[in-house]
C-alpha atoms as a PDB file:
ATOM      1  CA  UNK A   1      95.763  28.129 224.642  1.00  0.00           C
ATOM      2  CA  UNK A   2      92.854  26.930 226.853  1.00  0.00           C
ATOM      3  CA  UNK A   3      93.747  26.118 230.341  1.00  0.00           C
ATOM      4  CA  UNK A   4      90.218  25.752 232.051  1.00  0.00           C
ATOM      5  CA  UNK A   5      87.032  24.056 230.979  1.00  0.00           C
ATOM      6  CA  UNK A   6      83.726  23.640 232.379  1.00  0.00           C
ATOM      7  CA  UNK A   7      82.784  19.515 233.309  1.00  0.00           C
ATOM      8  CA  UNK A   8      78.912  19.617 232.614  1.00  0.00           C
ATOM      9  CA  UNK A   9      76.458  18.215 234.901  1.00  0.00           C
ATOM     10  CA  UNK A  10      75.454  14.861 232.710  1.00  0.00           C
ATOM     11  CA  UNK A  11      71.822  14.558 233.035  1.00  0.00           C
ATOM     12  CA  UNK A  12      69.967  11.140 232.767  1.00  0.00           C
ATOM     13  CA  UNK A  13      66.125  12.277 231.188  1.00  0.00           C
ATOM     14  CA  UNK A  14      65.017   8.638 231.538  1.00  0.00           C
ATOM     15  CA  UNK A  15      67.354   5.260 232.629  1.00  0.00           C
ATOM     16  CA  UNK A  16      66.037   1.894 231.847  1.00  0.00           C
ATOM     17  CA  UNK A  17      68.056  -0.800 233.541  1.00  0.00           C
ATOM     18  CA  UNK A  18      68.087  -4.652 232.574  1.00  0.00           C
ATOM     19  CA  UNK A  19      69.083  -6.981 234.744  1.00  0.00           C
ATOM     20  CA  UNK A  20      72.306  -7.958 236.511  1.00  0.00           C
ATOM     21  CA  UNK A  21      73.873 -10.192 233.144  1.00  0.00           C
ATOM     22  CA  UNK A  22      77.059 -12.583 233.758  1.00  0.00           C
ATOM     23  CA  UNK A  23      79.272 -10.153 232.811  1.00  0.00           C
ATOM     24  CA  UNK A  24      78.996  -8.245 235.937  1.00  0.00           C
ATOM     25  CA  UNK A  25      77.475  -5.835 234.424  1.00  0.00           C
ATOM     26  CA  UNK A  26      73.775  -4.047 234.005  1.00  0.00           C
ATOM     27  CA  UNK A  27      72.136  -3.262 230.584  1.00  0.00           C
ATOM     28  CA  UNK A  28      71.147   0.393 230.136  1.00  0.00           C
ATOM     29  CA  UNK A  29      69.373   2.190 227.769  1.00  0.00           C
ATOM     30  CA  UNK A  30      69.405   6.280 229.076  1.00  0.00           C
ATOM     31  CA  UNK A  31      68.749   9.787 227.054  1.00  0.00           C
ATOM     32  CA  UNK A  32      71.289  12.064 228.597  1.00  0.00           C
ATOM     33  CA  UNK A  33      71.746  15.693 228.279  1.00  0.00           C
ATOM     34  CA  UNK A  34      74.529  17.997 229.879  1.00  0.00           C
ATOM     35  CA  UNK A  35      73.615  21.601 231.546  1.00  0.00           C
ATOM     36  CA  UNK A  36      75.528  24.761 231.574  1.00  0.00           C
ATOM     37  CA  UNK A  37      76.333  24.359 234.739  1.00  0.00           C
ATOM     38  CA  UNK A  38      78.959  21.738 236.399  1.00  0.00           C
ATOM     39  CA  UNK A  39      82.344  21.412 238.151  1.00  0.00           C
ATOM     40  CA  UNK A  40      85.797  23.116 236.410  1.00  0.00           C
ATOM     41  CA  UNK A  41      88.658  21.925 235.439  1.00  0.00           C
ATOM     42  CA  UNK A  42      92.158  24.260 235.227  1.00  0.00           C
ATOM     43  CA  UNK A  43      95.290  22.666 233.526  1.00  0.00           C
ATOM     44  CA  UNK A  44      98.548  24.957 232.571  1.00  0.00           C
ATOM     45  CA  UNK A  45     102.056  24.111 232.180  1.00  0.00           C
ATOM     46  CA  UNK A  46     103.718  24.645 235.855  1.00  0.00           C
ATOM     47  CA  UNK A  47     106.936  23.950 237.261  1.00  0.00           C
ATOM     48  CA  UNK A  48     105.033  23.364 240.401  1.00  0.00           C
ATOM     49  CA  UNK A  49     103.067  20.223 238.592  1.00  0.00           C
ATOM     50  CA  UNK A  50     100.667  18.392 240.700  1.00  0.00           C
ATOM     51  CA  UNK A  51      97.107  18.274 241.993  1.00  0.00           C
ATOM     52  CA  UNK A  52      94.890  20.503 243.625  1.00  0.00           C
ATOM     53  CA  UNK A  53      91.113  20.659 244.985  1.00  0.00           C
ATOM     54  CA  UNK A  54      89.231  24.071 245.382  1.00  0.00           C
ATOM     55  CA  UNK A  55      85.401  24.638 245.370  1.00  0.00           C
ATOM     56  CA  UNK A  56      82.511  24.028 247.713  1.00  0.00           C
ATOM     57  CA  UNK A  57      82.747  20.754 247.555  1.00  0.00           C
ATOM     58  CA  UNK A  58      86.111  19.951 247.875  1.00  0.00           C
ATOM     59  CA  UNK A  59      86.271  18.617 251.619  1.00  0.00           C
ATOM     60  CA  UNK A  60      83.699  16.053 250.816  1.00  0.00           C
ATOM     61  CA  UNK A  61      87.105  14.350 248.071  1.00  0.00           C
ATOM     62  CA  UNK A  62      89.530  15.080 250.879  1.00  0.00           C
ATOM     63  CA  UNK A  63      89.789  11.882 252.027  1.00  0.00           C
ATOM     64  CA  UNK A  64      90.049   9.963 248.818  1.00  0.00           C
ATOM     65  CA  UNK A  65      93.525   9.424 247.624  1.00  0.00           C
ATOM     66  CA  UNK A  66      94.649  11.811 244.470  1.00  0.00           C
ATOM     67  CA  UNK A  67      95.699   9.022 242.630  1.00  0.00           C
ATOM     68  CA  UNK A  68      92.050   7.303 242.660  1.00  0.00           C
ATOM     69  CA  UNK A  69      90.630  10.882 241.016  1.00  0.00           C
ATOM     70  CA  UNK A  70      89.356  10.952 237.451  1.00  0.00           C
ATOM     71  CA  UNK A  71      91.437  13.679 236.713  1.00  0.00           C
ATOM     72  CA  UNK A  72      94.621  12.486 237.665  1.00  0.00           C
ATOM     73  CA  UNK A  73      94.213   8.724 235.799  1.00  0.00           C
ATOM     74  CA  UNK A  74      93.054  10.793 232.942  1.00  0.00           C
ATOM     75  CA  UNK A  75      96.273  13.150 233.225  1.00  0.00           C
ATOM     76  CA  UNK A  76      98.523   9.902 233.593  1.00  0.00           C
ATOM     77  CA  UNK A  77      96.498   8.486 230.880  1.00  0.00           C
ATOM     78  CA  UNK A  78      97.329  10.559 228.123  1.00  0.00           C
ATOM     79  CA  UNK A  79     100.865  11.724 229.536  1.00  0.00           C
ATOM     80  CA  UNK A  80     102.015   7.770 229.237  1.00  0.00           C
ATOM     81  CA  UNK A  81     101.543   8.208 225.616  1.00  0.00           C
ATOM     82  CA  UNK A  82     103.309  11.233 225.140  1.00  0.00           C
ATOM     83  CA  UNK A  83     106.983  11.048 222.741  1.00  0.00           C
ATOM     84  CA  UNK A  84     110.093  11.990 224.409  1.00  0.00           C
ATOM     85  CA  UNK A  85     109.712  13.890 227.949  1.00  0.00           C
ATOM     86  CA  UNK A  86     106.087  14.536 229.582  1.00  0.00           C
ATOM     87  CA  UNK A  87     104.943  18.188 229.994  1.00  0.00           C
ATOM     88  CA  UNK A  88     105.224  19.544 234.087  1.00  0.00           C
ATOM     89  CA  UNK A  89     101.176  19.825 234.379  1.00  0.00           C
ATOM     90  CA  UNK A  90      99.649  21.851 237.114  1.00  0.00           C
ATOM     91  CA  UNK A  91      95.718  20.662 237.693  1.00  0.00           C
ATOM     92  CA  UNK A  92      92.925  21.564 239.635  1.00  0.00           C
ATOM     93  CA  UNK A  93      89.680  20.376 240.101  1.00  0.00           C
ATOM     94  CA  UNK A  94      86.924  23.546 240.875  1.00  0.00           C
ATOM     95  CA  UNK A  95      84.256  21.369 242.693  1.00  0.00           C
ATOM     96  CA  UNK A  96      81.240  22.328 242.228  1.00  0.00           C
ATOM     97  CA  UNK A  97      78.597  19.673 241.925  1.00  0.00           C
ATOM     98  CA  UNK A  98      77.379  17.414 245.114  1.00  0.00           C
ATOM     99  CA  UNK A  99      79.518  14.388 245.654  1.00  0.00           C
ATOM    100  CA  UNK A 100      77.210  10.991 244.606  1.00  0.00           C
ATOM    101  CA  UNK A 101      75.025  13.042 243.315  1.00  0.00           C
ATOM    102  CA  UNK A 102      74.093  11.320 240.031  1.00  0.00           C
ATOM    103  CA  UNK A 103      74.947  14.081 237.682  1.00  0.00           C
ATOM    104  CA  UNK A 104      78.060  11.925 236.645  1.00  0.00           C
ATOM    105  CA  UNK A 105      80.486  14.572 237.863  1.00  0.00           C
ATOM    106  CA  UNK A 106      83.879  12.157 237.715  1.00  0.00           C
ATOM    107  CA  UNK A 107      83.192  11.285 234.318  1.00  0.00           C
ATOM    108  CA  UNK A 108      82.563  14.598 233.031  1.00  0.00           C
ATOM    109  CA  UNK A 109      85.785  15.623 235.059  1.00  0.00           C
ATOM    110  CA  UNK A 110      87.424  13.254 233.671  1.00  0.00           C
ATOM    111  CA  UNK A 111      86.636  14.194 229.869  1.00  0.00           C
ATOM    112  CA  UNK A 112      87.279  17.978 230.691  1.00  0.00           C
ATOM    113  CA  UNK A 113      90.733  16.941 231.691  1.00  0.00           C
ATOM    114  CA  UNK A 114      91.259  14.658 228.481  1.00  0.00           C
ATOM    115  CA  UNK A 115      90.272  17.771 226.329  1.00  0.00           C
ATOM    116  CA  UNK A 116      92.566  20.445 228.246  1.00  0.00           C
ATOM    117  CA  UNK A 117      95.545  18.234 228.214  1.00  0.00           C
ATOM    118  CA  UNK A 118      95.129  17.081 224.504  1.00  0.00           C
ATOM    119  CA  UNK A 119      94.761  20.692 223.601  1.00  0.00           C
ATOM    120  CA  UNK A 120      97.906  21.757 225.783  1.00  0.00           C
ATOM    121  CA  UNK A 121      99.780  18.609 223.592  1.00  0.00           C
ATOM    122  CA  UNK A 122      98.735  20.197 220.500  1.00  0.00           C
ATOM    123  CA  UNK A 123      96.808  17.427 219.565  1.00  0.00           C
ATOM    124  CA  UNK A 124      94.353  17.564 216.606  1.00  0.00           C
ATOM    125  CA  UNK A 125      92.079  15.318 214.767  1.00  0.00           C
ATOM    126  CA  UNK A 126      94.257  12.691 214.298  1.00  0.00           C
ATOM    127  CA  UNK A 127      94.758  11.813 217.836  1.00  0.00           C
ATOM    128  CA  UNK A 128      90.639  11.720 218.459  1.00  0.00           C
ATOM    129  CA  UNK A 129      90.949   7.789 218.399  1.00  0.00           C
ATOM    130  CA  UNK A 130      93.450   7.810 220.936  1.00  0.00           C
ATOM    131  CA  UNK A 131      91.294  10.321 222.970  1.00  0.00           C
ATOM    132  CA  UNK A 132      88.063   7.973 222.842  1.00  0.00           C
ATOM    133  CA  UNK A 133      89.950   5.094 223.719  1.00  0.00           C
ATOM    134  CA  UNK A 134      91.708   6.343 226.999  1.00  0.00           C
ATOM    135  CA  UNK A 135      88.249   7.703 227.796  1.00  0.00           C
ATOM    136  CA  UNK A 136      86.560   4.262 227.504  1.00  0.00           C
ATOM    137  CA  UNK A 137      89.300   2.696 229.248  1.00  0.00           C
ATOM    138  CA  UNK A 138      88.662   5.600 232.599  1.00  0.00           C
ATOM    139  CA  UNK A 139      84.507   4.500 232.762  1.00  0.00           C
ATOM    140  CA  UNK A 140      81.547   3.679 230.321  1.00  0.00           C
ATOM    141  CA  UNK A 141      80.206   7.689 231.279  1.00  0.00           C
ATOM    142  CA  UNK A 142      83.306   9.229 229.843  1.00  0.00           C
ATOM    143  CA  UNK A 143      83.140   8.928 225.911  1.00  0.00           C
ATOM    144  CA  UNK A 144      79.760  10.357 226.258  1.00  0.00           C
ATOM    145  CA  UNK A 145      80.834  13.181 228.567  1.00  0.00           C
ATOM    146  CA  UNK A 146      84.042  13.754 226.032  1.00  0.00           C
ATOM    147  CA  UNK A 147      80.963  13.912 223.140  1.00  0.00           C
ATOM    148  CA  UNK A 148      79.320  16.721 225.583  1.00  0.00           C
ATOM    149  CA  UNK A 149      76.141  16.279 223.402  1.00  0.00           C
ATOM    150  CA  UNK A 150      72.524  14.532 224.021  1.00  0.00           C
ATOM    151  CA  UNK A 151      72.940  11.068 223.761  1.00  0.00           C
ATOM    152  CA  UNK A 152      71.029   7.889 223.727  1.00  0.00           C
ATOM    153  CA  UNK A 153      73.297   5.433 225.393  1.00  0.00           C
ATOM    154  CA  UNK A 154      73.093   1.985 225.728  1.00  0.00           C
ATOM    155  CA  UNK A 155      75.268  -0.973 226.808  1.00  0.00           C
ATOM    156  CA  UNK A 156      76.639  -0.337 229.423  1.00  0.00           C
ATOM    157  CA  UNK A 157      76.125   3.147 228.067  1.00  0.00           C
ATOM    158  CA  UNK A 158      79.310   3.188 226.141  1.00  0.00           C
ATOM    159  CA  UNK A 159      77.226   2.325 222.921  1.00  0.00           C
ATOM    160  CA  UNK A 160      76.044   6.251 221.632  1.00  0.00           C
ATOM    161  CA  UNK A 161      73.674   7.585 219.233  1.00  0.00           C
ATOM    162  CA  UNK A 162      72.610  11.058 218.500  1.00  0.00           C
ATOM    163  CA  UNK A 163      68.880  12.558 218.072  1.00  0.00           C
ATOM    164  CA  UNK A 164      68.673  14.326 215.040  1.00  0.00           C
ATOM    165  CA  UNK A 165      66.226  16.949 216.703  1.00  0.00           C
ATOM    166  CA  UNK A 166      66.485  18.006 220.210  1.00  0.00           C
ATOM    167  CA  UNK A 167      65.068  20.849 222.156  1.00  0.00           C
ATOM    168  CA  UNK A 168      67.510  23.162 225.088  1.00  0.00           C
ATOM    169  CA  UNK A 169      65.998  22.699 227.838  1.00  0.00           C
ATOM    170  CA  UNK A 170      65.252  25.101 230.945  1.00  0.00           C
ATOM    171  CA  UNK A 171      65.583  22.469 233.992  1.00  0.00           C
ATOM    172  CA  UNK A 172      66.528  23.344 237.866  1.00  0.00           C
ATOM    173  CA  UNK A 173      68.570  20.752 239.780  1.00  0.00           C
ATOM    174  CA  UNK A 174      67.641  19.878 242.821  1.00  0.00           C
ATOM    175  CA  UNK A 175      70.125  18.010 245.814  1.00  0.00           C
ATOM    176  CA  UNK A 176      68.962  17.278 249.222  1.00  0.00           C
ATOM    177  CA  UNK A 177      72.707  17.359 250.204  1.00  0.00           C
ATOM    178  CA  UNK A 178      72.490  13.942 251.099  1.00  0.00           C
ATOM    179  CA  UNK A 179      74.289  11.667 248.642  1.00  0.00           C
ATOM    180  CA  UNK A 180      72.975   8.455 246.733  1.00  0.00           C
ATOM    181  CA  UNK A 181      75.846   6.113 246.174  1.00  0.00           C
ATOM    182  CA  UNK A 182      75.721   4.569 243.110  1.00  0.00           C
ATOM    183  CA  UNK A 183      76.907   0.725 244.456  1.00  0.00           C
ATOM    184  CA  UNK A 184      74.286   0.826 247.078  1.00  0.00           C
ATOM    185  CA  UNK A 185      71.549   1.721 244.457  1.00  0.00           C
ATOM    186  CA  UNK A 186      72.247  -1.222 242.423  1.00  0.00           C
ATOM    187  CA  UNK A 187      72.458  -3.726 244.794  1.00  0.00           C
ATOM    188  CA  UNK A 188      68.913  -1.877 246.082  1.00  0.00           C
ATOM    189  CA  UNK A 189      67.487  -2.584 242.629  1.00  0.00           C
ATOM    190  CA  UNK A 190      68.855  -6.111 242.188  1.00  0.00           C
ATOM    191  CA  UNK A 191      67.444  -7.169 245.720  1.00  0.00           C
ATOM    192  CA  UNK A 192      63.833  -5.939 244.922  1.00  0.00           C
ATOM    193  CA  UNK A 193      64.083  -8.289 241.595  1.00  0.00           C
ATOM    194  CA  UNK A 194      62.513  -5.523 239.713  1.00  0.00           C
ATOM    195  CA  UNK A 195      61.704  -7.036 235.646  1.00  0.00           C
ATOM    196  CA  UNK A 196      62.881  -3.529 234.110  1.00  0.00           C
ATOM    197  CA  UNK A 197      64.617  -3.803 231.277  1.00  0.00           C
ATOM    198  CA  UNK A 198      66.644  -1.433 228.991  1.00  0.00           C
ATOM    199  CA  UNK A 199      64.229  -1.170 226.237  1.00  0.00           C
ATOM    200  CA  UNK A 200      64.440   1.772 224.349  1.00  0.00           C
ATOM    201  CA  UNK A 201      61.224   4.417 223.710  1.00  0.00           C
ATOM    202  CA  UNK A 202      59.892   5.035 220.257  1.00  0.00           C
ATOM    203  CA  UNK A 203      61.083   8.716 219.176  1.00  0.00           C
ATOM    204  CA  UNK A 204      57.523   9.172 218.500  1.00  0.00           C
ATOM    205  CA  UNK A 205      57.823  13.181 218.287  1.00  0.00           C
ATOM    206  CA  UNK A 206      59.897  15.653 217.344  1.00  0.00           C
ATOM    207  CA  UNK A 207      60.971  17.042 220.033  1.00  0.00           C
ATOM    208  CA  UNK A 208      61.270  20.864 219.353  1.00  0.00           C
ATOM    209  CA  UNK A 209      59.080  22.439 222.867  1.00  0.00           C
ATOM    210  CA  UNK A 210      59.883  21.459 226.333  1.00  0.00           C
ATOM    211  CA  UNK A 211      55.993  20.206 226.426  1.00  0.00           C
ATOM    212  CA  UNK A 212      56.903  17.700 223.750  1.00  0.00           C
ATOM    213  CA  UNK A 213      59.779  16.689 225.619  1.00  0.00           C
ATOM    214  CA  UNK A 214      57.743  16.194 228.985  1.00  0.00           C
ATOM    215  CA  UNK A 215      55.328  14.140 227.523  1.00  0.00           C
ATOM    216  CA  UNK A 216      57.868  11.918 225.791  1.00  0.00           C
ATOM    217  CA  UNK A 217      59.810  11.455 229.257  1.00  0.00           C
ATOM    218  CA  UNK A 218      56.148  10.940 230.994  1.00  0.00           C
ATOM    219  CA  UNK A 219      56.423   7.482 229.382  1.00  0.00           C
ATOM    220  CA  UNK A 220      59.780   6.311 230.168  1.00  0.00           C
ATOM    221  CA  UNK A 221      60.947   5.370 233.393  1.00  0.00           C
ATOM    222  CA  UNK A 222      64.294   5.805 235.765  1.00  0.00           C
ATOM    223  CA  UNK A 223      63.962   1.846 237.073  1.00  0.00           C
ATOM    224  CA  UNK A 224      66.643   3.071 239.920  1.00  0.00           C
ATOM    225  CA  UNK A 225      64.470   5.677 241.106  1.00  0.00           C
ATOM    226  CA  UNK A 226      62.339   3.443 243.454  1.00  0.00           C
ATOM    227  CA  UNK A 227      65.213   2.182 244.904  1.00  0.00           C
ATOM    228  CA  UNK A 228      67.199   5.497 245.773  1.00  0.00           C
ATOM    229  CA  UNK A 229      63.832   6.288 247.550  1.00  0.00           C
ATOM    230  CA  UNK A 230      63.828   3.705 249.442  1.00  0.00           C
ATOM    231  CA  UNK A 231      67.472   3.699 250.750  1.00  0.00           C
ATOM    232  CA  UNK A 232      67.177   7.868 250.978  1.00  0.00           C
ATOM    233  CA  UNK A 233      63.295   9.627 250.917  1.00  0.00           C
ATOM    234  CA  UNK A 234      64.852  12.902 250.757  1.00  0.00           C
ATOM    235  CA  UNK A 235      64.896  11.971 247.204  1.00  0.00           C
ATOM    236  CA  UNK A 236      61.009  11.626 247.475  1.00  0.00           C
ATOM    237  CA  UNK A 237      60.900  14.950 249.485  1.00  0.00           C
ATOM    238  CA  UNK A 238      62.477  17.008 246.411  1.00  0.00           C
ATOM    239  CA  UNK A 239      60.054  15.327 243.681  1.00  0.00           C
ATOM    240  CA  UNK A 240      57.227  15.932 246.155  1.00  0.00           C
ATOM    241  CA  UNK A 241      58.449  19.945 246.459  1.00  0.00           C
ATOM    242  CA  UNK A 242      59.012  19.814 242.248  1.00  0.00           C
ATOM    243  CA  UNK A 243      55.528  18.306 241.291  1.00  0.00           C
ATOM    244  CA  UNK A 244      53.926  20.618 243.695  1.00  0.00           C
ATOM    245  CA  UNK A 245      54.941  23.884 241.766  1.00  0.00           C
ATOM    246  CA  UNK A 246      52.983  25.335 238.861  1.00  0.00           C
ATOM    247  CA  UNK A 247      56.339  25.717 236.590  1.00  0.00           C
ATOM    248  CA  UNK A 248      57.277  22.255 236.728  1.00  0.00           C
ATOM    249  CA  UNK A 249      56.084  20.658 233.636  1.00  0.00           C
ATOM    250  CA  UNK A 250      58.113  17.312 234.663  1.00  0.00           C
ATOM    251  CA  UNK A 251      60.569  16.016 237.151  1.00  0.00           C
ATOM    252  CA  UNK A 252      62.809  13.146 237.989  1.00  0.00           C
ATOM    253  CA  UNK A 253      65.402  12.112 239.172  1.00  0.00           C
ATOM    254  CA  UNK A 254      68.775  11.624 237.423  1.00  0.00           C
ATOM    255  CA  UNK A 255      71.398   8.851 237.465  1.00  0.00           C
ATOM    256  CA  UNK A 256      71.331   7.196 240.638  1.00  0.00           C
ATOM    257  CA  UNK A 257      70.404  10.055 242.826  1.00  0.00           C
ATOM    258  CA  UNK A 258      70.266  12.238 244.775  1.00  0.00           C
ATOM    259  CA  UNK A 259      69.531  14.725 242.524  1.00  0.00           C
ATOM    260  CA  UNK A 260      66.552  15.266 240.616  1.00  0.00           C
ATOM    261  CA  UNK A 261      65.593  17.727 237.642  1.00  0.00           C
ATOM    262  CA  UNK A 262      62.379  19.944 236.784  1.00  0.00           C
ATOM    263  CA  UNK A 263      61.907  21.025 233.187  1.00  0.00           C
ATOM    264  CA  UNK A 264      59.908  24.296 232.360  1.00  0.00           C
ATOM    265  CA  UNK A 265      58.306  25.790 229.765  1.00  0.00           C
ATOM    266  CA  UNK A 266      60.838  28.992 229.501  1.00  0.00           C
ATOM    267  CA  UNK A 267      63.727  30.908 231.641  1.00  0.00           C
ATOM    268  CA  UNK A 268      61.273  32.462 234.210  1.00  0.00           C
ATOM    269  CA  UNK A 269      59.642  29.774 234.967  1.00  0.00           C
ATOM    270  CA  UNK A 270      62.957  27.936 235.833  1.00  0.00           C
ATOM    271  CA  UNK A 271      64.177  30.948 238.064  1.00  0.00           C
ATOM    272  CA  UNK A 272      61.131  31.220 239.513  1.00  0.00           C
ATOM    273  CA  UNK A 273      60.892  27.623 240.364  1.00  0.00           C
ATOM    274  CA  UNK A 274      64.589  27.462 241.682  1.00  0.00           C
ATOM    275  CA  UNK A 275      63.919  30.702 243.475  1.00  0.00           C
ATOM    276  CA  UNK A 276      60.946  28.856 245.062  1.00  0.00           C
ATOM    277  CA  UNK A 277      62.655  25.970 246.174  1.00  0.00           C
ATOM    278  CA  UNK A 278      65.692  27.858 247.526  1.00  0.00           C
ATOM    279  CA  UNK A 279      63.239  29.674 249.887  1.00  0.00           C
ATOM    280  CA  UNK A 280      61.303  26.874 251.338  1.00  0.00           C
ATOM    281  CA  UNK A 281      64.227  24.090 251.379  1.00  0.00           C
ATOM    282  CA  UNK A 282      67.657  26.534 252.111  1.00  0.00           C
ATOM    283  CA  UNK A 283      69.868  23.432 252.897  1.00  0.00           C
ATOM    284  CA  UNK A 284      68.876  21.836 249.356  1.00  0.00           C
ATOM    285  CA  UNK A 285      71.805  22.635 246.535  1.00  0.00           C
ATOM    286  CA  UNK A 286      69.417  24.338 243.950  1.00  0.00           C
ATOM    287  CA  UNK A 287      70.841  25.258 240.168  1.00  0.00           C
ATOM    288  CA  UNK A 288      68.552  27.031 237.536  1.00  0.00           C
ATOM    289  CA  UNK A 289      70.160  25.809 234.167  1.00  0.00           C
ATOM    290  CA  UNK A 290      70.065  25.379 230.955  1.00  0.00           C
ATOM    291  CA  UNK A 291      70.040  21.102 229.543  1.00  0.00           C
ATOM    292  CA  UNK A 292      71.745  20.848 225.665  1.00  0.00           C
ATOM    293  CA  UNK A 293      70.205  20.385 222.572  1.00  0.00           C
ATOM    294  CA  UNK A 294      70.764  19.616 219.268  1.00  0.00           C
ATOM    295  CA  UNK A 295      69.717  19.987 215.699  1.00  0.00           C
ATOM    296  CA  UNK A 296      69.891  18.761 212.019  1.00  0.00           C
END
């Protein structure tokens, strides 16, 4: 029975952002990918249950209360719905991704958890509507992250679609170790009135190369890019340090910051590029990865 599951770093490839509406709420339309690399999730029966934090990143959640953690509201989620007596659970939460980091690491913790502990229930295919709801219910990213599959999202990014055709990527993540908090960003945004809105791009192309891919993304947008810049130019720094190397054939940055992503044409370009970066910026988190696709 699987007890541990890789979270994958959710990538945003473009994010175009409407308007505050009077639901509280801003209107999204995003193509988002996941990478082979991201934070882990362990769950196993245990008559020690409870809640545990390991990784490089694990003193940065230290001071957050368990109970507010994506992986324990998705634990009590599906355990409230369990017949008769609730397994004894043991989890922990391998993190490896930069906190605020805008590679949607909660949600995708979140999801990992929903999968192990449905799978340690026995649950099958009858129980998926269950699974989606209780996802939906924990945050708009988590269906998508549950899906683990590119995505157009839009909504509040809760509303998915699936391209038919859709290249794997070579990409290399890039952190400045400084984080971008998602709030902040908004509020950023809404204060600089930008007109944005969350149109979505013609799929003019099938996208089967990286190139094709590139020049698709050249004509989309992240509309909270400017204002992560302007409340962190670190940001700036690492899409100054991408553009400037011969393997990048695009960059960006994901989410609501802080990190950004290069794509390249092939698997040495990426490792040269992240080897690069590594060298002339050793305080920057740097990850040479792989970004999902699909096909018919």
């Amino acid at each position: 029975m699987q007890t541990e599951c890789l979270a994958p770093a959710k990538v945003n490839l473009f994010l175009h952002v409407g308007p505050l509406g009077d639901d509280g709420y801003h209107p999204l339309a995003s193509l988002v990918t996941f990478a082979d690399v991201g934070d882990v999730v362990r769950v196993w029966p245990s008559h020690e249950p409870g809640f545990a934090i390991e990784g490089p990143f694990a003193d940065e959640l230290a001071a957050f209360p368990a109970s507010d953690n994506l992986v324990v509201r998705a634990r009590d989620a599906i355990l409230a719905i369990c017949e008769g007596d609730p397994p004894a659970l043991r989890l922990v939460l391998d993190k490896r991704l930069p906190i605020a980091s805008g590679l949607g690491g909660g949600s995708a913790d979140a999801a990992a958890a929903l999968a192990l502990i449905a799978c340690q229930l026995g649950w099958g295919g009858e129980q998926a509507p269950a699974l989606k709801e209780m996802a939906a219910a924990l945050g708009s990213d988590v269906p998508m992250c549950l899906a683990g599959t590119p995505s157009l999202a839009e909504g509040r990014g809760d509303v998915l679609s699936f391209p038919t055709l859709f290249p794997d990527l070579d990409a290399v993540l890039v952190n400045p170790m400084q984080p971008s908090p998602t709030g902040a960003v908004y509020r950023a945004f809404d204060a600089a009135g930008a007109t944005g809105g969350a149109d979505v791009p013609e799929w003019t192309e099938q996208m089967a190369t990286p190139q094709e891919m590139a020049r698709f993304l050249s004509g989309c947008r992240n509309d909270l890019e400017a204002p992560a810049i302007s409340l962190q130019p670190a940001i700036g720094e690492v899409l100054a340090a991408l553009n400037a190397r011969p393997e990048t054939l695009f960059a960006r940055m994901s989410g609501s910051g802080a990190t950004c992503f290069a794509l390249c044409a092939n698997e040495r370009d990426r490792r040269d590029l992240a080897f690069a970066i590594s060298a002339f910026h050793p305080t920057w988190w740097v990850q040479s990865c792989r970004l999902a696709g699909t096909y018919p």
